[in-house]
PDB file of N, CA and C in Angstrom:
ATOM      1  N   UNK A   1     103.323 104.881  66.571  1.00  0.00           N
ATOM      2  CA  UNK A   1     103.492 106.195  67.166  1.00  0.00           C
ATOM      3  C   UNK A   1     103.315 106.126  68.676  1.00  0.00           C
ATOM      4  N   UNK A   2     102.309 105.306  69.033  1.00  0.00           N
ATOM      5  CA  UNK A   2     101.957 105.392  70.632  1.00  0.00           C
ATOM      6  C   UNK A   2     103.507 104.452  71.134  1.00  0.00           C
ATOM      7  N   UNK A   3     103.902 103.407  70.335  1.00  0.00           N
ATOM      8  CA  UNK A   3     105.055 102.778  71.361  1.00  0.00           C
ATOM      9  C   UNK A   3     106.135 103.871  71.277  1.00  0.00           C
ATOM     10  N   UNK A   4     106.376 105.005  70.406  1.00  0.00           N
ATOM     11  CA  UNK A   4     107.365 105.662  70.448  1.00  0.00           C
ATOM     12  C   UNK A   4     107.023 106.711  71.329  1.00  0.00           C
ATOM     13  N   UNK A   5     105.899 107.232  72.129  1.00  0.00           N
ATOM     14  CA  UNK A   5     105.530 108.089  72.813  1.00  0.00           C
ATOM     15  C   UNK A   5     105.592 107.383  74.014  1.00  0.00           C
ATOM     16  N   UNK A   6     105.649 106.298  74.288  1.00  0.00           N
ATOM     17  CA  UNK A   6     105.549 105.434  74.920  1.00  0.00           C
ATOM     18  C   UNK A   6     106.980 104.996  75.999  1.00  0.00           C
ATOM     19  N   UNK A   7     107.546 104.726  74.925  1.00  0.00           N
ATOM     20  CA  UNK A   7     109.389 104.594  74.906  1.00  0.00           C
ATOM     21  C   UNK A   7     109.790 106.085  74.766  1.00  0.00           C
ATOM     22  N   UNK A   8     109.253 107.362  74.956  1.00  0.00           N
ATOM     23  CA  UNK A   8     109.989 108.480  75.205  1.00  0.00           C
ATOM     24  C   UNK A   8     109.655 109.008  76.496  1.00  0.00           C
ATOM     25  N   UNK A   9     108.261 108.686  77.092  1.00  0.00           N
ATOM     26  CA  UNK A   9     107.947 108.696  78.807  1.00  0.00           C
ATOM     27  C   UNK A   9     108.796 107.711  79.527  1.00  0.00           C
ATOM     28  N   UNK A  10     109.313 106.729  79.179  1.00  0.00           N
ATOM     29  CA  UNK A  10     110.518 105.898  80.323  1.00  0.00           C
ATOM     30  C   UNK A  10     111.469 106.251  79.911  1.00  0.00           C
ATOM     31  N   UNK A  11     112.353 107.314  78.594  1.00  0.00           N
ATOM     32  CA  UNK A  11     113.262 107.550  78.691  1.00  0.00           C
ATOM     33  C   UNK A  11     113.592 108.972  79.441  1.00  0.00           C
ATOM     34  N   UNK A  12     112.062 109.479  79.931  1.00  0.00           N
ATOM     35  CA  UNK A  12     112.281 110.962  80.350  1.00  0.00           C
ATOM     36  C   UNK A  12     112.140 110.617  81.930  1.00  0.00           C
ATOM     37  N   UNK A  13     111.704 109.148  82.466  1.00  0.00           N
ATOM     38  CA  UNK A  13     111.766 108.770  83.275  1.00  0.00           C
ATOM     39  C   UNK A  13     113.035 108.494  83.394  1.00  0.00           C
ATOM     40  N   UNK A  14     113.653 108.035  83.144  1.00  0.00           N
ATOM     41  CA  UNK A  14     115.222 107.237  83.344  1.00  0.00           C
ATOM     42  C   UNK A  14     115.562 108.557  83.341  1.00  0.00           C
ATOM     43  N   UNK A  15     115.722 109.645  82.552  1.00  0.00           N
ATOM     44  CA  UNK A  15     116.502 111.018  82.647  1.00  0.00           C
ATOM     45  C   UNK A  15     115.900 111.735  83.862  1.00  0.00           C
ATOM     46  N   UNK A  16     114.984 112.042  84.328  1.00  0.00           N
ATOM     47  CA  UNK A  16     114.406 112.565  85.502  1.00  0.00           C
ATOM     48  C   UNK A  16     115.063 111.733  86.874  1.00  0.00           C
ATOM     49  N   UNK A  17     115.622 110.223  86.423  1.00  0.00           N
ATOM     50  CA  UNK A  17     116.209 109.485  87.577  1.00  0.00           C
ATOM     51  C   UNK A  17     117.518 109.706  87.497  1.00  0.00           C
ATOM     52  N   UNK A  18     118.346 109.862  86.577  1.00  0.00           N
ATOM     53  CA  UNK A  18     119.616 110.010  86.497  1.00  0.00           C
ATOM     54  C   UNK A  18     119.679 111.493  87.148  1.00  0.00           C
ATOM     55  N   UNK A  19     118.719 112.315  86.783  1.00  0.00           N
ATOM     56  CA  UNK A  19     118.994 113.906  87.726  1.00  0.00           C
ATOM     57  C   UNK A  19     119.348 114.014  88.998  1.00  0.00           C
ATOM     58  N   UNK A  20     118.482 112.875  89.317  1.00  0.00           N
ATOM     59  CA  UNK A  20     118.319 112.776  91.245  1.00  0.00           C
ATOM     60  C   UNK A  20     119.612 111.735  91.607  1.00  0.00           C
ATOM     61  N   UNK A  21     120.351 111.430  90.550  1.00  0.00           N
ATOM     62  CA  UNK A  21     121.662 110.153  91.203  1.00  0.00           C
ATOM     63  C   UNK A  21     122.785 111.697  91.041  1.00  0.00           C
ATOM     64  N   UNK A  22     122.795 111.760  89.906  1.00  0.00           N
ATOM     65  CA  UNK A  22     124.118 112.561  89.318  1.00  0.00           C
ATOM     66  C   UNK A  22     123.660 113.997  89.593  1.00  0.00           C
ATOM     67  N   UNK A  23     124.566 114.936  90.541  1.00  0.00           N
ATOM     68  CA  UNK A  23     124.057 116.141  90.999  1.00  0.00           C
ATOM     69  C   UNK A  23     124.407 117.325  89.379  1.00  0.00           C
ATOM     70  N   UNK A  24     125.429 116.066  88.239  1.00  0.00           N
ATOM     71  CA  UNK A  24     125.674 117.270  87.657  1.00  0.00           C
ATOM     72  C   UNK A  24     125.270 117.262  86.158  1.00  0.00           C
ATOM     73  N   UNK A  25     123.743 116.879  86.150  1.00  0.00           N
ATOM     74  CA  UNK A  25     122.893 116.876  85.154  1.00  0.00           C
ATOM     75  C   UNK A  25     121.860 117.722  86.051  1.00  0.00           C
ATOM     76  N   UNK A  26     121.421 118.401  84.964  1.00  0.00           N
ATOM     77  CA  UNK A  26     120.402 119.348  85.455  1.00  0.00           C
ATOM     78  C   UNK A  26     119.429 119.589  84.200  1.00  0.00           C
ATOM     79  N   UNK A  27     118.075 119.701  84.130  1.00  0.00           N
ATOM     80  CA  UNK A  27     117.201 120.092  83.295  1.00  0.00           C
ATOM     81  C   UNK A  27     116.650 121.600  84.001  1.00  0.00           C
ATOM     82  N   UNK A  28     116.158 122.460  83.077  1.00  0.00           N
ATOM     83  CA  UNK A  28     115.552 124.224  83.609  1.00  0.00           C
ATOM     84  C   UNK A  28     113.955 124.036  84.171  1.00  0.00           C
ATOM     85  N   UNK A  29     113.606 122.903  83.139  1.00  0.00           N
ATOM     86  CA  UNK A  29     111.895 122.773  83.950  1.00  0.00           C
ATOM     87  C   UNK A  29     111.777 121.268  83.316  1.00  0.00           C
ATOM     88  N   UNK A  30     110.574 120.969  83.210  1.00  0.00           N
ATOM     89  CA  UNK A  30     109.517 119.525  83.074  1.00  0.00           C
ATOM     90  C   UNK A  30     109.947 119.342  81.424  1.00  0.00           C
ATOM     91  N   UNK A  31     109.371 120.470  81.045  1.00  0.00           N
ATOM     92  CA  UNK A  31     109.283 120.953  79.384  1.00  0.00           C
ATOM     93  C   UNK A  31     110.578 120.369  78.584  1.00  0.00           C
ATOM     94  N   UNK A  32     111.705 120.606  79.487  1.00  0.00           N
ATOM     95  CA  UNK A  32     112.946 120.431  78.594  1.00  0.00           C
ATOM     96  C   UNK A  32     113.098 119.203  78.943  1.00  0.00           C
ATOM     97  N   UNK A  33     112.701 118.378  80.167  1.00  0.00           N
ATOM     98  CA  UNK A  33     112.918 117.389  80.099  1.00  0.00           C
ATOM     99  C   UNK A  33     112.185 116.325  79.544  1.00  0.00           C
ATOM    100  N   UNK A  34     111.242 116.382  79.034  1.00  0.00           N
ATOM    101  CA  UNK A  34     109.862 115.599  78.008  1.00  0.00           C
ATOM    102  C   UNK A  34     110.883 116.551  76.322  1.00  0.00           C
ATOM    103  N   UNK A  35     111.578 117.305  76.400  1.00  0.00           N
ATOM    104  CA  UNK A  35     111.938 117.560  74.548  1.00  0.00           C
ATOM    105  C   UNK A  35     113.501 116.760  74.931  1.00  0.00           C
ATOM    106  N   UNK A  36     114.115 116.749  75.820  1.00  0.00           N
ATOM    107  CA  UNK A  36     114.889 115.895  75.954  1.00  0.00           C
ATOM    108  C   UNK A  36     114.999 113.962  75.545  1.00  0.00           C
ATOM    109  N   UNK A  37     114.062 113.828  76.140  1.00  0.00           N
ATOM    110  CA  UNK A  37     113.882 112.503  75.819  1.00  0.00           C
ATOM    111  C   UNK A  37     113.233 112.289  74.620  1.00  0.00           C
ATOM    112  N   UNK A  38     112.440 113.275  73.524  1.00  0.00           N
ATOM    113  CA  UNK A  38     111.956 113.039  72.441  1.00  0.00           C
ATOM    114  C   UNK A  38     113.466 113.248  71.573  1.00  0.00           C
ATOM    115  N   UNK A  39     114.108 114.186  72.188  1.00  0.00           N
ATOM    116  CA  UNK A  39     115.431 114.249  71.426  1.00  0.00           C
ATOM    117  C   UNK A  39     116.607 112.965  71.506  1.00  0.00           C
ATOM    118  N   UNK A  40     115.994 112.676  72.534  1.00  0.00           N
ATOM    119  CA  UNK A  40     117.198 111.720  72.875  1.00  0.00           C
ATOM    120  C   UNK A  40     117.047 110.197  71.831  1.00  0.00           C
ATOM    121  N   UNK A  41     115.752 110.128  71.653  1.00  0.00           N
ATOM    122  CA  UNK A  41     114.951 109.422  70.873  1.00  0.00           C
ATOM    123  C   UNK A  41     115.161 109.379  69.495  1.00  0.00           C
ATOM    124  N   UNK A  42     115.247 110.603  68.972  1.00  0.00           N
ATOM    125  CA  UNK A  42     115.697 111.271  67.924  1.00  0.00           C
ATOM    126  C   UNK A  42     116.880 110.767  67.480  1.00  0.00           C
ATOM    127  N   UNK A  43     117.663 111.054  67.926  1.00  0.00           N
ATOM    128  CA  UNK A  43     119.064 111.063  68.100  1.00  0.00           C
ATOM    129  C   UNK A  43     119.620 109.648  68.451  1.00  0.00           C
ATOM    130  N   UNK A  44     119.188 108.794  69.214  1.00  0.00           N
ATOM    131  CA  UNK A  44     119.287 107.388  68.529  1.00  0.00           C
ATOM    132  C   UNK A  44     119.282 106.539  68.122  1.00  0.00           C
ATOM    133  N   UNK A  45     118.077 106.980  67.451  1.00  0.00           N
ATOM    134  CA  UNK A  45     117.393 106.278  66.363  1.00  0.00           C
ATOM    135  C   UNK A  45     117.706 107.038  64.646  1.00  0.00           C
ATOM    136  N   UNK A  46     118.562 108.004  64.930  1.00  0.00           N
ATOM    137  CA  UNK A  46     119.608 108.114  63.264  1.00  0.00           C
ATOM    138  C   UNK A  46     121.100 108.154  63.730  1.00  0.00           C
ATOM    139  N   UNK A  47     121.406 109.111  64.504  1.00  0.00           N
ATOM    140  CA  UNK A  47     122.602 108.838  64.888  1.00  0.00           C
ATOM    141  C   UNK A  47     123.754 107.952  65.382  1.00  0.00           C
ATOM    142  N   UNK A  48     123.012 107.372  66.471  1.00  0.00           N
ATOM    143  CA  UNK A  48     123.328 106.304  67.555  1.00  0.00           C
ATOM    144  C   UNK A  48     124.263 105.314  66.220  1.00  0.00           C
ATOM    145  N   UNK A  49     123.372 104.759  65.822  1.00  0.00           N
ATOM    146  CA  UNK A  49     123.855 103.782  64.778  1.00  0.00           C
ATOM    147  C   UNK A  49     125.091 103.643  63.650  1.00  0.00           C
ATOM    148  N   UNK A  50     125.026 105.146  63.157  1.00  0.00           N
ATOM    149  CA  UNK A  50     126.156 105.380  62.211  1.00  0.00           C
ATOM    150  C   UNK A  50     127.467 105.481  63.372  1.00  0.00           C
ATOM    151  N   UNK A  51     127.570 106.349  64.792  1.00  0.00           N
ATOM    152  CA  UNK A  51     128.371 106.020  65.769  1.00  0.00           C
ATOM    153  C   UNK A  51     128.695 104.770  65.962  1.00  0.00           C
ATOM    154  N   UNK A  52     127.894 104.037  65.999  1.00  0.00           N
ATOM    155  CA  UNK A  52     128.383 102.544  66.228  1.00  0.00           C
ATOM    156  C   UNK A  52     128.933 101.911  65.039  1.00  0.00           C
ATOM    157  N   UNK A  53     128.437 101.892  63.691  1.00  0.00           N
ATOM    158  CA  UNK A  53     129.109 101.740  62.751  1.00  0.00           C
ATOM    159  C   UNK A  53     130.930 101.814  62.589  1.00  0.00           C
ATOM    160  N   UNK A  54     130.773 103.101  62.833  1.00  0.00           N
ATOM    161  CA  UNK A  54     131.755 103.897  62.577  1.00  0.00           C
ATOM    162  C   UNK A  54     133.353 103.181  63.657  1.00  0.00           C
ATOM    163  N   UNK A  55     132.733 103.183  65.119  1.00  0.00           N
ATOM    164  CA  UNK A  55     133.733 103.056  66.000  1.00  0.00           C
ATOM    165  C   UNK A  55     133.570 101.463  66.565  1.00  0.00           C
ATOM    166  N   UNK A  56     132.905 100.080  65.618  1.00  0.00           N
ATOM    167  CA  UNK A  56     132.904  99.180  65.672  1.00  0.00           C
ATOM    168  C   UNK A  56     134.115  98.108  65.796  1.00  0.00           C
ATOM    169  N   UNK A  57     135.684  98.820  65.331  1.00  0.00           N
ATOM    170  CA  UNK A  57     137.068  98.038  65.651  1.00  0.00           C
ATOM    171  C   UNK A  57     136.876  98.238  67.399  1.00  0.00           C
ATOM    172  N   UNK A  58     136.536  99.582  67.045  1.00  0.00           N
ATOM    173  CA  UNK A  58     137.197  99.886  68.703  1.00  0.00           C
ATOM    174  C   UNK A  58     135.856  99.574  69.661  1.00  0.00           C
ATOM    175  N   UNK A  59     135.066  99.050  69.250  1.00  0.00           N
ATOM    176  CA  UNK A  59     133.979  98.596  70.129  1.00  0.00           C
ATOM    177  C   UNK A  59     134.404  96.846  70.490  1.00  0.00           C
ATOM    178  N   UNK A  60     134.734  96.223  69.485  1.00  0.00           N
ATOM    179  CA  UNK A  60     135.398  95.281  69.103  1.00  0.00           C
ATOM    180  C   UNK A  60     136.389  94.944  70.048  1.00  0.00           C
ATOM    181  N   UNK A  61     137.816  95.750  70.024  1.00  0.00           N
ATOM    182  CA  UNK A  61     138.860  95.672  71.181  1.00  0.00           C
ATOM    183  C   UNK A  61     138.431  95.884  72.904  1.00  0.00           C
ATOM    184  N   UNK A  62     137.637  96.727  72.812  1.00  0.00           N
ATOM    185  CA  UNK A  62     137.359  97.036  73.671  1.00  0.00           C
ATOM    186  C   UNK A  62     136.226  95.995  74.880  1.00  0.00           C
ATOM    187  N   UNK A  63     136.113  95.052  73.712  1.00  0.00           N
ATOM    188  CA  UNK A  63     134.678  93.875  74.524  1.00  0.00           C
ATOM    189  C   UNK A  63     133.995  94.614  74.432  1.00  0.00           C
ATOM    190  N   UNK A  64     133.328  95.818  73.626  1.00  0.00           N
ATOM    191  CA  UNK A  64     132.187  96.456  73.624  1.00  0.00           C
ATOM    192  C   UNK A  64     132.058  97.708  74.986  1.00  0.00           C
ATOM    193  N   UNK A  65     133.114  97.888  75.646  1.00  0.00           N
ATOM    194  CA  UNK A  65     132.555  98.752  76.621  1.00  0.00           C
ATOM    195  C   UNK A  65     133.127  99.889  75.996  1.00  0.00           C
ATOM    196  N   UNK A  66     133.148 100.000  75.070  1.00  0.00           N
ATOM    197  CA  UNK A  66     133.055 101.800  74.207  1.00  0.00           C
ATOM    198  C   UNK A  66     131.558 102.322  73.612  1.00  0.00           C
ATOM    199  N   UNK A  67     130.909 101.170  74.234  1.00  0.00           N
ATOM    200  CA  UNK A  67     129.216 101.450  73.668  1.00  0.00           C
ATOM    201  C   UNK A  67     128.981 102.486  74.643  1.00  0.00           C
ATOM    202  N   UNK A  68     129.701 102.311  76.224  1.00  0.00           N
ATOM    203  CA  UNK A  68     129.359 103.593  76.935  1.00  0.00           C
ATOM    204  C   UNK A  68     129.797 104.915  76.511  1.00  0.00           C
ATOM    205  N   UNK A  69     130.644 104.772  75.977  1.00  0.00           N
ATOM    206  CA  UNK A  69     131.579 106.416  75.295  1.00  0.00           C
ATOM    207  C   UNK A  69     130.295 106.986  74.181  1.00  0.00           C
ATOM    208  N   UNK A  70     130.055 105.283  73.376  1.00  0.00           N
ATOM    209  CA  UNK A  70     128.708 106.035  72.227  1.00  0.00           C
ATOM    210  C   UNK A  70     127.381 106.611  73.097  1.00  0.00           C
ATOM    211  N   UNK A  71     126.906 105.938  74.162  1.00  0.00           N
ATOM    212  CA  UNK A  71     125.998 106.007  74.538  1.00  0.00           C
ATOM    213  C   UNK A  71     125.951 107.478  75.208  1.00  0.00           C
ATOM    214  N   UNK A  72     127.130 107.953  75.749  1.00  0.00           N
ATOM    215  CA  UNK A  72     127.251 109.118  76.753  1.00  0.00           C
ATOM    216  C   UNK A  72     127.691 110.351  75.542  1.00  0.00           C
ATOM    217  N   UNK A  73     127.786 109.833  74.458  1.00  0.00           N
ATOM    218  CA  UNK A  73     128.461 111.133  73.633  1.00  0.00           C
ATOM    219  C   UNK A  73     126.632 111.248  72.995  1.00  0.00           C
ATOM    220  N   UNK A  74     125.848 110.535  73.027  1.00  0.00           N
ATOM    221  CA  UNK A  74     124.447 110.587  72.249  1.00  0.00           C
ATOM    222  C   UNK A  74     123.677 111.894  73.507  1.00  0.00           C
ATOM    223  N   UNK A  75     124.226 111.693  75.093  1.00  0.00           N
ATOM    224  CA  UNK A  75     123.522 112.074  75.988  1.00  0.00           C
ATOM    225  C   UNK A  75     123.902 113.619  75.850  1.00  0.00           C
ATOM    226  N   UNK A  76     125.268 113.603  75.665  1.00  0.00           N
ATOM    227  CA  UNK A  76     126.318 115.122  75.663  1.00  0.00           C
ATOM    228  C   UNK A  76     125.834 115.640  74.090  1.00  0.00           C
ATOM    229  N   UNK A  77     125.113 114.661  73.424  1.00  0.00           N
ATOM    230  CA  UNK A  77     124.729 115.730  71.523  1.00  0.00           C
ATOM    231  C   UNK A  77     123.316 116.501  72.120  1.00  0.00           C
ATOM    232  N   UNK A  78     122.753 115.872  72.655  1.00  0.00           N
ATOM    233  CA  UNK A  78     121.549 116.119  72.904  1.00  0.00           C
ATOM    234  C   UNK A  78     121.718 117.206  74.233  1.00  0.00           C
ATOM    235  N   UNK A  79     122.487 116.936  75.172  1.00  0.00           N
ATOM    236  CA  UNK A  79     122.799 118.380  75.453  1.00  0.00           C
ATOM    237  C   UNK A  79     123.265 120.095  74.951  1.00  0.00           C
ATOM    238  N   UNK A  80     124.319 119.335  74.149  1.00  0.00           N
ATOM    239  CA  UNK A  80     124.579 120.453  73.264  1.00  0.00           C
ATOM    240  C   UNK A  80     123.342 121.261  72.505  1.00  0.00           C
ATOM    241  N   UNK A  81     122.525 120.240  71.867  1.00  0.00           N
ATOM    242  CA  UNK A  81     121.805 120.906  71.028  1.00  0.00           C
ATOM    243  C   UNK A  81     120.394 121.897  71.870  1.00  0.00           C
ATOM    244  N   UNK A  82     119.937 121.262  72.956  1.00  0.00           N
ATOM    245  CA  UNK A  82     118.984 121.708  73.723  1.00  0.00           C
ATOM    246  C   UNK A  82     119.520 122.395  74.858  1.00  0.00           C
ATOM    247  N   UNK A  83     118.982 123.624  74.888  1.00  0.00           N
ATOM    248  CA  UNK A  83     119.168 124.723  75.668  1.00  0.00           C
ATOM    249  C   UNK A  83     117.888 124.149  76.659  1.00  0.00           C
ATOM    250  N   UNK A  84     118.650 124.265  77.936  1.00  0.00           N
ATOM    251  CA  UNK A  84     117.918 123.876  79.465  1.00  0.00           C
ATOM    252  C   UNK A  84     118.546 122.737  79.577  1.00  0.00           C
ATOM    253  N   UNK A  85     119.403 122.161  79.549  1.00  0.00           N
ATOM    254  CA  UNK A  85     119.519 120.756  79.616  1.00  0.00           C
ATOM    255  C   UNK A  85     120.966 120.531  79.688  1.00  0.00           C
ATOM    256  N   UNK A  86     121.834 120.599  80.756  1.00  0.00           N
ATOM    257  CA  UNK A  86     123.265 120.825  80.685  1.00  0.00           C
ATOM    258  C   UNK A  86     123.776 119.208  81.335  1.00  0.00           C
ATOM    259  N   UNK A  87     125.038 118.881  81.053  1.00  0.00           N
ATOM    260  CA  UNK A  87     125.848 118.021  81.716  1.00  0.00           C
ATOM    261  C   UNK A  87     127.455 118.406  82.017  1.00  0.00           C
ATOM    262  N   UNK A  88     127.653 118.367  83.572  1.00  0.00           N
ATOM    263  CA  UNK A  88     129.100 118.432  83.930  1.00  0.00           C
ATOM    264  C   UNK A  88     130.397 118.319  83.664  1.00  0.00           C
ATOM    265  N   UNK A  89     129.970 117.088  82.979  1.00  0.00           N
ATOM    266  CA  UNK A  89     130.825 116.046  82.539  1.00  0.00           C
ATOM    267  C   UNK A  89     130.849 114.882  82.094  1.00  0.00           C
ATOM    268  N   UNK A  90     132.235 114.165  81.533  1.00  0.00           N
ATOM    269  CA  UNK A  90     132.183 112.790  80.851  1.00  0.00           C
ATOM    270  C   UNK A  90     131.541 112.061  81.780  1.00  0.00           C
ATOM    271  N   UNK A  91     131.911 112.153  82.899  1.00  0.00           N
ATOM    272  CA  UNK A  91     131.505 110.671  83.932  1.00  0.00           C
ATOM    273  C   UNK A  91     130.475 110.832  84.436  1.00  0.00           C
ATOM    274  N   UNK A  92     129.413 112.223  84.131  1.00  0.00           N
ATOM    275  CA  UNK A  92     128.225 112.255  84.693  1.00  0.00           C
ATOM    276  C   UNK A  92     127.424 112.414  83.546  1.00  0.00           C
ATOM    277  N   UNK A  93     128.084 111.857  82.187  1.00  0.00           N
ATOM    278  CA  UNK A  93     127.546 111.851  80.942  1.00  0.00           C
ATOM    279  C   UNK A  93     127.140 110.155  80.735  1.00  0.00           C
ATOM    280  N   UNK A  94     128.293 109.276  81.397  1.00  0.00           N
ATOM    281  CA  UNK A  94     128.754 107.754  81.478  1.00  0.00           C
ATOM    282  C   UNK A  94     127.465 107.429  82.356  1.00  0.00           C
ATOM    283  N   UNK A  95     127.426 108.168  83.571  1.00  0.00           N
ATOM    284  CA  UNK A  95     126.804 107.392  84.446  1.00  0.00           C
ATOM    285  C   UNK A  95     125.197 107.813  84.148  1.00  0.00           C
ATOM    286  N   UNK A  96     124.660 108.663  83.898  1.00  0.00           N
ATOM    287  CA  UNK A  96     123.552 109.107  83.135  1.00  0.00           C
ATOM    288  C   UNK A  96     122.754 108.454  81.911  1.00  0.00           C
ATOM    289  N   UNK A  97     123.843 108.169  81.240  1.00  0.00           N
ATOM    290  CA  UNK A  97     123.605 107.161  80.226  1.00  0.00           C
ATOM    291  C   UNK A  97     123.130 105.756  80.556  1.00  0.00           C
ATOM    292  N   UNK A  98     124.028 105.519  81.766  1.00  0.00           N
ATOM    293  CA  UNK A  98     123.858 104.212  81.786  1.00  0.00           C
ATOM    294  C   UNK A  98     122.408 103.827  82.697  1.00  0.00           C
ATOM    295  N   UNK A  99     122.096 105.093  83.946  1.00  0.00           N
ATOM    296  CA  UNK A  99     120.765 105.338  84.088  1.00  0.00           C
ATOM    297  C   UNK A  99     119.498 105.117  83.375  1.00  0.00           C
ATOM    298  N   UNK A 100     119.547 105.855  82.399  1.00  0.00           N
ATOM    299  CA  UNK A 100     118.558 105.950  81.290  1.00  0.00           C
ATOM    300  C   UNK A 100     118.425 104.510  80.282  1.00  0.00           C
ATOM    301  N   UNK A 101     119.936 103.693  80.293  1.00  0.00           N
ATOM    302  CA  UNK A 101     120.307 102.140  79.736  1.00  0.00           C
ATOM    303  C   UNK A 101     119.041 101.404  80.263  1.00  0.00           C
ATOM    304  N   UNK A 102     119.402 101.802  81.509  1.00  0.00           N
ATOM    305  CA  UNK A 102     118.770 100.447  82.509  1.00  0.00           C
ATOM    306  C   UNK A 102     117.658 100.480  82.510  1.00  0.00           C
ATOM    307  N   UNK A 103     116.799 101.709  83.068  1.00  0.00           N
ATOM    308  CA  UNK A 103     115.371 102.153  82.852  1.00  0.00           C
ATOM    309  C   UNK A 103     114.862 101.807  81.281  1.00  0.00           C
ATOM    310  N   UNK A 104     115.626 102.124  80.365  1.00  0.00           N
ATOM    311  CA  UNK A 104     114.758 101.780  79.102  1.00  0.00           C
ATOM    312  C   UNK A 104     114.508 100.188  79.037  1.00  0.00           C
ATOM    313  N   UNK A 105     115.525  99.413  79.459  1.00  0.00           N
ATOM    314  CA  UNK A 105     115.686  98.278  79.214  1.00  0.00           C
ATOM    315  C   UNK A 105     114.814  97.318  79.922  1.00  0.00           C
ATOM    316  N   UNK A 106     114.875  97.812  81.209  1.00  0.00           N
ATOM    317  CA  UNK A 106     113.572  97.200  82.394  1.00  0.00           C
ATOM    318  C   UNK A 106     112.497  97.467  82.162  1.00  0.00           C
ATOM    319  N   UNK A 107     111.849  98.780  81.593  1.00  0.00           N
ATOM    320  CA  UNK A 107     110.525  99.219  80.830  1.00  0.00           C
ATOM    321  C   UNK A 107     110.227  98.370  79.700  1.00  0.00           C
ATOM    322  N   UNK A 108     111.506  97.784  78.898  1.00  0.00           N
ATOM    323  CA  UNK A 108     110.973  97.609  77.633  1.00  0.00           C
ATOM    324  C   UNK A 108     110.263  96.182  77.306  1.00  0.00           C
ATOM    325  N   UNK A 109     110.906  95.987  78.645  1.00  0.00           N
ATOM    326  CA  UNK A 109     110.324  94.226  78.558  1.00  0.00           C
ATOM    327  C   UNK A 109     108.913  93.897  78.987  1.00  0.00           C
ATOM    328  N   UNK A 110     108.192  95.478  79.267  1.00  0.00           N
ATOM    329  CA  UNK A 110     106.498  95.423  79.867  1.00  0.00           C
ATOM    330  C   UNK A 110     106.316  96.183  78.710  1.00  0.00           C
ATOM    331  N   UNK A 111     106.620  96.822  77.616  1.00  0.00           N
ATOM    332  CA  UNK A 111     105.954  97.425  76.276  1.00  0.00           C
ATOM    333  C   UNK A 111     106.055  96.837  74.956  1.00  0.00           C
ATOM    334  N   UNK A 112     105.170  96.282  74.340  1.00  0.00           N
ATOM    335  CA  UNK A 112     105.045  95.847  73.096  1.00  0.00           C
ATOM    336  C   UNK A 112     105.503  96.820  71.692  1.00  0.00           C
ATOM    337  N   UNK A 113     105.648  96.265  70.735  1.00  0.00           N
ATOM    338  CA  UNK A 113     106.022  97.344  69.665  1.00  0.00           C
ATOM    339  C   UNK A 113     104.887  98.770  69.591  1.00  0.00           C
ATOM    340  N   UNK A 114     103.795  97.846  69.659  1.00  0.00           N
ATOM    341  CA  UNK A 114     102.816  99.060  69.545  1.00  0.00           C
ATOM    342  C   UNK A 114     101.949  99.596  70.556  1.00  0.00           C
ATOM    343  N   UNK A 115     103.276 100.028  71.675  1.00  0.00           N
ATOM    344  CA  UNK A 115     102.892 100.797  72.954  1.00  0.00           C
ATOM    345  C   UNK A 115     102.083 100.537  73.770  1.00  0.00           C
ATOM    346  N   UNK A 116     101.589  99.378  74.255  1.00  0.00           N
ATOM    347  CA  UNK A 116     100.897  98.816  75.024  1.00  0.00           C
ATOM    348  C   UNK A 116     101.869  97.697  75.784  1.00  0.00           C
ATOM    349  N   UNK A 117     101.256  97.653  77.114  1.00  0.00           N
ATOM    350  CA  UNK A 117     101.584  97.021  78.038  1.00  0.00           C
ATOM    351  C   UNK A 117     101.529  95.378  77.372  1.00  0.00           C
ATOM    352  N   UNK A 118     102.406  94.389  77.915  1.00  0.00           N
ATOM    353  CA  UNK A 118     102.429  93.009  77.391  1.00  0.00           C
ATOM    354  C   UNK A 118     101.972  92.422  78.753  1.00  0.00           C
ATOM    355  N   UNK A 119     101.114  91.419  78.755  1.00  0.00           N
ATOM    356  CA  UNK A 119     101.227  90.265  79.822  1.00  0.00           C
ATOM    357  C   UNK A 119     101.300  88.889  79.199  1.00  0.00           C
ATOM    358  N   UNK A 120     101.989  88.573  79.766  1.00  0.00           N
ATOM    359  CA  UNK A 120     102.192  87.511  79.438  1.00  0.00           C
ATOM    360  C   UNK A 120     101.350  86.201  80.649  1.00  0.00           C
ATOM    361  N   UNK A 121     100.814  85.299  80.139  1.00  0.00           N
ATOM    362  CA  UNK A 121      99.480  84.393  81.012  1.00  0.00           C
ATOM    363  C   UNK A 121     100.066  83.107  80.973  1.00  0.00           C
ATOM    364  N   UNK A 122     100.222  82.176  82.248  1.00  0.00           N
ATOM    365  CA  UNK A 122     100.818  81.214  82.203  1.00  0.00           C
ATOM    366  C   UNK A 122      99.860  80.360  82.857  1.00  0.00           C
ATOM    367  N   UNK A 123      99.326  79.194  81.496  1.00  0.00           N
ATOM    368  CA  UNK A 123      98.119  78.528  82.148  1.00  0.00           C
ATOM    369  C   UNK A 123      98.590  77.180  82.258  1.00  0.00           C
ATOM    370  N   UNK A 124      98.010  76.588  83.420  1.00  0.00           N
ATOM    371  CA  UNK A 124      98.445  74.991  83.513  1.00  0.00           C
ATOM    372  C   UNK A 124      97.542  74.082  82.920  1.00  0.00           C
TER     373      UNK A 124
END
C-alpha cells in the first residue's frame, strides 16, 4: 500500500510538471490533482493493459510508438471521468503523458516495491 501511495505522489508530481510545460492541461486545485494521480493509477493498472492487449498488431507495426496514443488516451479517460481536471488536446494529451512517462520512470528506480527508498552500497 505505501509503494502505491508512494508511486501516486511522483505521478501527481510528473502531472503537476506536465501543467507547468503544457499551458493546456489544467487542474481546479491541489485536491484534484492528488485524485488525479490516484486515478491515473487506477486506471492503469486495469485498463492500461487490456488497451494494450487489444491494439498490440498496431503497437507491433508501429515499433511500439502507439504506446503513446495508449498512454495519452489513459491521460484523456481520466480526464473525462474527473471533473477539475481538463486537457486541450491530443498533443497536449501526448506530451503530458509522456511527462508523467519520464517522471514515473526516473522515480521508480529510487522506490522499492514496498515504498521505500532503495540504496544501493558499493563496497570495495
Amino acid at each position: 500500500m505505501m509503494g502505491f501511495l508512494m508511486r501516486a505522489a511522483i505521478v501527481a508530481l510528473g502531472l503537476w510538471l506536465a501543467t507547468k510545460i503544457f499551458s493546456g492541461l489544467h487542474f481546479a486545485s491541489p485536491g484534484v490533482l492528488i485524485a488525479a494521480a490516484l486515478l491515473l493509477g487506477l486506471v492503469n493498472a486495469v485498463v492500461r493493459p487490456i488497451a494494450i492487449i487489444l491494439t498490440f498488431p498496431l503497437t507491433l507495426v508501429t515499433l511500439g510508438f502507439f504506446l503513446l496514443v495508449v498512454n495519452a488516451a489513459m491521460l484523456g479517460l481520466v480526464a473525462l471521468i474527473l471533473d477539475g481536471f481538463s486537457i486541450a488536446g491530443f498533443w497536449t494529451a501526448v506530451g503530458g503523458s509522456v511527462v508523467v512517462s519520464i517522471t514515473s520512470w526516473l522515480a521508480s528506480g529510487l522506490i522499492g516495491n514496498n515504498g521505500r527508498f532503495e540504496v544501493m552500497v558499493i563496497r570495495k
